[in-house]
N, C-alpha and C. Protein backbone atom coordinates (compact mmCIF):
# COMPACT_ATOMS: atom_id res chain seq x y z
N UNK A 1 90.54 140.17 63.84
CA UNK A 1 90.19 138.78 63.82
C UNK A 1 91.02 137.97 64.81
N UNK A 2 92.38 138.20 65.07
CA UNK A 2 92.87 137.40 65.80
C UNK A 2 92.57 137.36 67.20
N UNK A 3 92.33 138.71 67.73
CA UNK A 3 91.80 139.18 68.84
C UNK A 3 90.61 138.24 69.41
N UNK A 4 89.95 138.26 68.53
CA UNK A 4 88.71 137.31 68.50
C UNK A 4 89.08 135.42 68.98
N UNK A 5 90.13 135.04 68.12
CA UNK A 5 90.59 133.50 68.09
C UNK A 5 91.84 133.27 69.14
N UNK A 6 91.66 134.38 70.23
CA UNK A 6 92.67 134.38 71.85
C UNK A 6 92.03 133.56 72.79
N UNK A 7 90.57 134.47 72.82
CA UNK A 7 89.76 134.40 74.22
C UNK A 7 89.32 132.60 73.62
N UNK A 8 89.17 132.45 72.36
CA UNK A 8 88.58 130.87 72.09
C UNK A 8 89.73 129.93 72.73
N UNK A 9 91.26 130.27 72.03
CA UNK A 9 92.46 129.50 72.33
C UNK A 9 92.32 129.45 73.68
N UNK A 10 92.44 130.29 74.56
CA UNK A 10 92.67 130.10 76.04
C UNK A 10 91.54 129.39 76.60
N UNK A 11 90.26 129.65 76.38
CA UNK A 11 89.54 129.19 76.83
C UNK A 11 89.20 127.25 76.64
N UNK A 12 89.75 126.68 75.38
CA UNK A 12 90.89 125.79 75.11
C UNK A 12 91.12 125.14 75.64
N UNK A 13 92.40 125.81 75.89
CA UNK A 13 93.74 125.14 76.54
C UNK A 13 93.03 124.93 78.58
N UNK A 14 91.89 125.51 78.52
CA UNK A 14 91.75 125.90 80.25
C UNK A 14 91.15 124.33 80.25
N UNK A 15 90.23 124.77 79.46
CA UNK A 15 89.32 123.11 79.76
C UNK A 15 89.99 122.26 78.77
N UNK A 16 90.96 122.01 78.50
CA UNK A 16 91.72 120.83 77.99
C UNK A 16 92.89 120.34 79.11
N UNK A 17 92.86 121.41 80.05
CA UNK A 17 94.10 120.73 81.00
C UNK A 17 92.82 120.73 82.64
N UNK A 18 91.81 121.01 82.74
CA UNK A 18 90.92 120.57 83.51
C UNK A 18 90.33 119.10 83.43
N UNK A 19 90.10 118.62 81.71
CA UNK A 19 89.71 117.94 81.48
C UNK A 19 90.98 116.18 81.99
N UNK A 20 92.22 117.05 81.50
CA UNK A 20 93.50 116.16 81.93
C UNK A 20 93.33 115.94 83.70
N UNK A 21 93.32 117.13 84.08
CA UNK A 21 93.59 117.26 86.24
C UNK A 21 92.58 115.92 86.47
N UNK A 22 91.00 116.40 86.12
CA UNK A 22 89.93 115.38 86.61
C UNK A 22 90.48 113.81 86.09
N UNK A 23 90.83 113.94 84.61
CA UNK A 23 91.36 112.27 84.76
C UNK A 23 92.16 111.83 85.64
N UNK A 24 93.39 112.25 85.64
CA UNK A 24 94.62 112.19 86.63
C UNK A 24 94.06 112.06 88.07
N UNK A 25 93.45 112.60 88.33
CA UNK A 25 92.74 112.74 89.57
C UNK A 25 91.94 110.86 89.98
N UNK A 26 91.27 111.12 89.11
CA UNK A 26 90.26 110.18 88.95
C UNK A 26 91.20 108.50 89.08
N UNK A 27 92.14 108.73 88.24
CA UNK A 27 93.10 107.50 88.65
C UNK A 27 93.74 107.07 89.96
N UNK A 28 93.94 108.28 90.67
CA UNK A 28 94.60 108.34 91.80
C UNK A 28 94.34 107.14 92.80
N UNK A 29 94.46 106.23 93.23
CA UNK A 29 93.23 105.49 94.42
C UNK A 29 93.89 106.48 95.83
N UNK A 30 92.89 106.49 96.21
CA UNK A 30 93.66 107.21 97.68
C UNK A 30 93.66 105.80 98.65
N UNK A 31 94.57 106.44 99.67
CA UNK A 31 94.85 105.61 100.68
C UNK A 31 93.93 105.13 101.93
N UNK A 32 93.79 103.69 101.84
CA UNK A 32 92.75 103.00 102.85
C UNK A 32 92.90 103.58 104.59
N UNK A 33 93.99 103.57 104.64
CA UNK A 33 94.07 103.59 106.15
C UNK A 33 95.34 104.65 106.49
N UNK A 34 95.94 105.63 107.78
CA UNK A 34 97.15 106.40 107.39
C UNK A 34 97.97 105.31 107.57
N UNK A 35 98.97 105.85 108.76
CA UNK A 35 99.93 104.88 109.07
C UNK A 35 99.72 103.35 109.88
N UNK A 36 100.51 103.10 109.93
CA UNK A 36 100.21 101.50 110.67
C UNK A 36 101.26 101.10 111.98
N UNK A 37 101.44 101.18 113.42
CA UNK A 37 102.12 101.07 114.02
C UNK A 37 102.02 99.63 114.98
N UNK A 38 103.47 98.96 114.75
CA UNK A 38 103.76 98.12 115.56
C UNK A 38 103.81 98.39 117.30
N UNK A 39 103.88 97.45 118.03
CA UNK A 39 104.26 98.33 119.48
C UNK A 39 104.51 96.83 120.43
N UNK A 40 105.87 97.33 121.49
CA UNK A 40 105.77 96.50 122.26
C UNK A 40 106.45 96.98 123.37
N UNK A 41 105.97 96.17 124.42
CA UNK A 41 106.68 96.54 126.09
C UNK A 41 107.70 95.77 126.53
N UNK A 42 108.53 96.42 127.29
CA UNK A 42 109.54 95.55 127.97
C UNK A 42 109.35 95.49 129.70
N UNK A 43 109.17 94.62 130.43
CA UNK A 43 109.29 94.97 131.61
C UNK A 43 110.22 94.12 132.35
N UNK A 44 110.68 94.50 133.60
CA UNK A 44 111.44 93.57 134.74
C UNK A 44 110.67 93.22 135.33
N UNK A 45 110.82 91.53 134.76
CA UNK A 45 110.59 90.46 135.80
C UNK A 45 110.57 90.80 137.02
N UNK A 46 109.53 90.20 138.34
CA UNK A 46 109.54 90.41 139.66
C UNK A 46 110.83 89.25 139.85
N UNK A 47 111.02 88.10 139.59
CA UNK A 47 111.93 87.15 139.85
C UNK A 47 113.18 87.55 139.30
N UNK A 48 113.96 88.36 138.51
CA UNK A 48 115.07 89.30 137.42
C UNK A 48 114.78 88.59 135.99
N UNK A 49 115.69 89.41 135.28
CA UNK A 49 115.28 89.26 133.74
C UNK A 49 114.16 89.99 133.50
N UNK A 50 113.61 90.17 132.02
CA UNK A 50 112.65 90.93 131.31
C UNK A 50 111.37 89.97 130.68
N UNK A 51 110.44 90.34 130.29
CA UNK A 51 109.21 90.20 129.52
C UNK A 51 109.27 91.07 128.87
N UNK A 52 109.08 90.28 127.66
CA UNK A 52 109.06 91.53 126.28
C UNK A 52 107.64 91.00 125.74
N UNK A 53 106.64 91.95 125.41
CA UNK A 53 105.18 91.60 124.84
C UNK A 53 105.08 92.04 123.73
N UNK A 54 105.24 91.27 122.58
CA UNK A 54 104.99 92.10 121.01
C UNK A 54 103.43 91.66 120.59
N UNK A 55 103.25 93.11 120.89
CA UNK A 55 101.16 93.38 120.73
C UNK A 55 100.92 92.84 119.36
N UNK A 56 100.07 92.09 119.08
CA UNK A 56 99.32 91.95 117.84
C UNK A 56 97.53 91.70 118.12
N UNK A 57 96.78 91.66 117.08
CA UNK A 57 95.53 91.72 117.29
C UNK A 57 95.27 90.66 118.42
N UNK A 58 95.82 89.34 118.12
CA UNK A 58 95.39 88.29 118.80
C UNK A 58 96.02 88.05 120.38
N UNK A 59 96.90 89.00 121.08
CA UNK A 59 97.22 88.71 122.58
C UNK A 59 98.43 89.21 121.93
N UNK A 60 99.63 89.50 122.90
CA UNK A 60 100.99 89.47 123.41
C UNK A 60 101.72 88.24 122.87
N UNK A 61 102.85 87.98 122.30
CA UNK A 61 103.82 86.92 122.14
C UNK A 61 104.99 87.76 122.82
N UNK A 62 104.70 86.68 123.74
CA UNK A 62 106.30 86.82 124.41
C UNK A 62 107.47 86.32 124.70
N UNK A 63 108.21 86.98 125.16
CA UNK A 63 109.82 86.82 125.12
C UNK A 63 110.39 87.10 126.25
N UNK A 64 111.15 85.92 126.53
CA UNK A 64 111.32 86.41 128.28
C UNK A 64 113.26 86.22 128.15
N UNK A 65 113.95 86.94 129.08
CA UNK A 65 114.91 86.85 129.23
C UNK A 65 115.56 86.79 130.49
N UNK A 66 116.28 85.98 131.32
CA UNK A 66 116.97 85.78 132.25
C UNK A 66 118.07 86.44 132.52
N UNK A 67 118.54 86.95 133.52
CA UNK A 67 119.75 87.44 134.02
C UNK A 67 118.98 88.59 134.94
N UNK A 68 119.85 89.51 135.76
CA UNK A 68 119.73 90.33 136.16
C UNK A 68 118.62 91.63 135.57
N UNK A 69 117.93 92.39 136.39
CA UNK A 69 116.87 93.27 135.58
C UNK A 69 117.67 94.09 135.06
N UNK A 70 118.04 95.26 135.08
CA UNK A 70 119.02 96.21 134.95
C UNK A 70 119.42 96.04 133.08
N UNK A 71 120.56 94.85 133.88
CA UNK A 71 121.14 94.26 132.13
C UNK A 71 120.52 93.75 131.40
N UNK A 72 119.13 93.26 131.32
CA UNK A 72 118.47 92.40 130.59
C UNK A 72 117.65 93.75 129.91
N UNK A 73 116.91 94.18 130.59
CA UNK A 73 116.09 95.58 130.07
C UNK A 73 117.02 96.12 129.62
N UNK A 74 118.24 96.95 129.45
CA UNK A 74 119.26 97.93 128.73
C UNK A 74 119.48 96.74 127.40
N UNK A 75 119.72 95.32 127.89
CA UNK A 75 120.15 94.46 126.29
C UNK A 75 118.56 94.25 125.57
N UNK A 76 117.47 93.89 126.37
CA UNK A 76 116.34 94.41 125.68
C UNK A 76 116.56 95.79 124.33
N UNK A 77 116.69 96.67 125.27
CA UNK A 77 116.12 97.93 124.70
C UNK A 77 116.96 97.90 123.49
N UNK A 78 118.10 97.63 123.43
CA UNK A 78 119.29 98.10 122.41
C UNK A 78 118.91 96.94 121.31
N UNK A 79 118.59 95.57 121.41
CA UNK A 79 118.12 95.27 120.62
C UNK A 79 117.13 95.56 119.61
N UNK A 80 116.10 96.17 120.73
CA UNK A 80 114.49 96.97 120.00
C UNK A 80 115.08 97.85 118.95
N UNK A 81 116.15 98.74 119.35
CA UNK A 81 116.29 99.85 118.60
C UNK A 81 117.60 99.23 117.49
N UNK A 82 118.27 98.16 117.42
CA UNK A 82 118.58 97.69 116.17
C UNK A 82 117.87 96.96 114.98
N UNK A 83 116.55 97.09 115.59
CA UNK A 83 115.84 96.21 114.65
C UNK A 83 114.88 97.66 114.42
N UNK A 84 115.32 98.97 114.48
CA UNK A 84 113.73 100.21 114.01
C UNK A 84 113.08 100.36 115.44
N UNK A 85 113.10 99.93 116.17
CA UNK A 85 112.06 100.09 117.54
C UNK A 85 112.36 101.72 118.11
N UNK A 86 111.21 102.07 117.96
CA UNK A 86 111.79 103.69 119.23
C UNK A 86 111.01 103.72 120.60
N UNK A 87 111.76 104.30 121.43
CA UNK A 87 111.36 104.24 122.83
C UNK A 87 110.11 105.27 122.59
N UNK A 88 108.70 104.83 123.14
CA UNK A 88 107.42 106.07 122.77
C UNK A 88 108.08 106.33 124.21
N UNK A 89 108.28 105.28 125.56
CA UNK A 89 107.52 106.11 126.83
C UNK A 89 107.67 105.24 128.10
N UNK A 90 108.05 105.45 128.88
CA UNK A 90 108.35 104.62 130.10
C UNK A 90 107.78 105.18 131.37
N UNK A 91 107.55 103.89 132.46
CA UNK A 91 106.79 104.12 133.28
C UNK A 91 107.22 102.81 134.39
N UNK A 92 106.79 103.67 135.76
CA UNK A 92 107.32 102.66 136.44
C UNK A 92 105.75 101.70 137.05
N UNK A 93 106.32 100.58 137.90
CA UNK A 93 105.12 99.45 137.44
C UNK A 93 104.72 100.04 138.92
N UNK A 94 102.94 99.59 139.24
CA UNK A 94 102.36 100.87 140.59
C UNK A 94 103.31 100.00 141.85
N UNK A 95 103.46 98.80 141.72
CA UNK A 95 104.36 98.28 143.22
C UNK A 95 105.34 99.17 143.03
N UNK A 96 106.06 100.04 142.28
CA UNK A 96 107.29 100.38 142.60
C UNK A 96 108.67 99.28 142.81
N UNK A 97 108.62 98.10 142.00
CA UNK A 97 109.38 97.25 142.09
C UNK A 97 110.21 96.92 140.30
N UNK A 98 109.36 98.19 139.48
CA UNK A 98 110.39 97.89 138.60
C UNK A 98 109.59 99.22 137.46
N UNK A 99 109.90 98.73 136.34
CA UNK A 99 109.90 99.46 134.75
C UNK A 99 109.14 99.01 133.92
N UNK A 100 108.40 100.11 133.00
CA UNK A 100 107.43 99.53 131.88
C UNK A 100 108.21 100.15 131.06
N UNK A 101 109.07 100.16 129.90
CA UNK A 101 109.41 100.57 128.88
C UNK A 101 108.15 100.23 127.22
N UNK A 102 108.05 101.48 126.74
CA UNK A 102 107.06 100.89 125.59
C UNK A 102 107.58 101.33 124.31
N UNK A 103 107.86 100.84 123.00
CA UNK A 103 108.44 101.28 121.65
C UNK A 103 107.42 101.15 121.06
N UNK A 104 107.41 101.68 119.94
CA UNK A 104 106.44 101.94 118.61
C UNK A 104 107.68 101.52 117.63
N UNK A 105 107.22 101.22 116.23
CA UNK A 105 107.94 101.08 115.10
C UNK A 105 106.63 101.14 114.21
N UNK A 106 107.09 102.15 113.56
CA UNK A 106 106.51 102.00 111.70
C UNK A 106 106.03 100.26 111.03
N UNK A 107 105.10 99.73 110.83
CA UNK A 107 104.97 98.64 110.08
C UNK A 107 105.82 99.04 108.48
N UNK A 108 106.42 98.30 107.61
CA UNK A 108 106.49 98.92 106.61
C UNK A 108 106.72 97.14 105.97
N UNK A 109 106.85 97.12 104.96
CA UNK A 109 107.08 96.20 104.20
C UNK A 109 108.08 95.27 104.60
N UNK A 110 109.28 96.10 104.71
CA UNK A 110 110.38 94.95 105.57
C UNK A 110 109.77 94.72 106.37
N UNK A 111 109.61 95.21 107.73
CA UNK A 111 109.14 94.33 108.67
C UNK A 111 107.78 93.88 108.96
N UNK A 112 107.45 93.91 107.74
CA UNK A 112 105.66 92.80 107.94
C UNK A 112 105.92 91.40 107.91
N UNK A 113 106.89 90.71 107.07
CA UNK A 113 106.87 89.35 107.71
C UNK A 113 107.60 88.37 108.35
N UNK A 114 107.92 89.83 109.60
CA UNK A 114 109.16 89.56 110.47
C UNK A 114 108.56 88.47 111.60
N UNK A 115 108.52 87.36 112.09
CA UNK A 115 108.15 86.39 112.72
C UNK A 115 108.65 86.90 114.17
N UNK A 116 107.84 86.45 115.02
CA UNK A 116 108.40 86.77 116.15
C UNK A 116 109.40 86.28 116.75
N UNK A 117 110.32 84.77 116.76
CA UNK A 117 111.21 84.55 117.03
C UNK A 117 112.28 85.57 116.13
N UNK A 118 111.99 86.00 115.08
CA UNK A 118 113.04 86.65 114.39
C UNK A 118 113.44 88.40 115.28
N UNK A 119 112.03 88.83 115.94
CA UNK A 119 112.20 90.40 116.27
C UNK A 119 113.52 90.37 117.20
């Protein structure tokens, strides 16, 4: 007899924890979109100093800085990367008169309602 009241038990316990997975499951919401990436360029000014372009849907907000190219792009960059910024990729501009530097950063919660005077 007991032999008999195994194959019932297991069979059971199978669809009682199938029945659990599909709920569990079922709650889950999956995710709308993967990741979300910020991005912006730095370049040297033809006149010295930098243009910094922080991409958003609606155009470029930019940020311009005076002094020498050299030092302005290196104090650029070091800023980018104290605030999360990573260098994706650099390129030089087709005159051959200067630098495109470009960063990516992760959107994440901290910095979603980072204002642009604040970056």
């Amino acid at each position: 007899m007991q032999l008999a009241r195994r194959p019932i038990a297991i069979a059971t316990t199978v669809t009682g924890a199938l029945i659990l997975l599909v709920s569990t499951l079922r709650t889950q919401p999956l995710p709308a979109v993967g990741p979300v990436w910020e991005y912006v360029t730095v370049t040297n000014s033809a006149v010295g100093g930098t243009e910094t372009c922080f991409a958003a849907a609606s155009g470029c907000k930019y940020e311009r800085e005076a002094g020498r190219s050299s030092e302005s792009v290196a104090s650029a960059a070091a800023r980018l990367g104290e605030k999360g910024w990573e260098l994706a990729a650099a390129a030089d501009l087709q005159n051959g008169k200067g630098t495109v530097l470009y960063f990516k950063r992760l959107k994440s919660v901290i910095n979603r309602g980072e204002s642009a005077a604040n970056r």
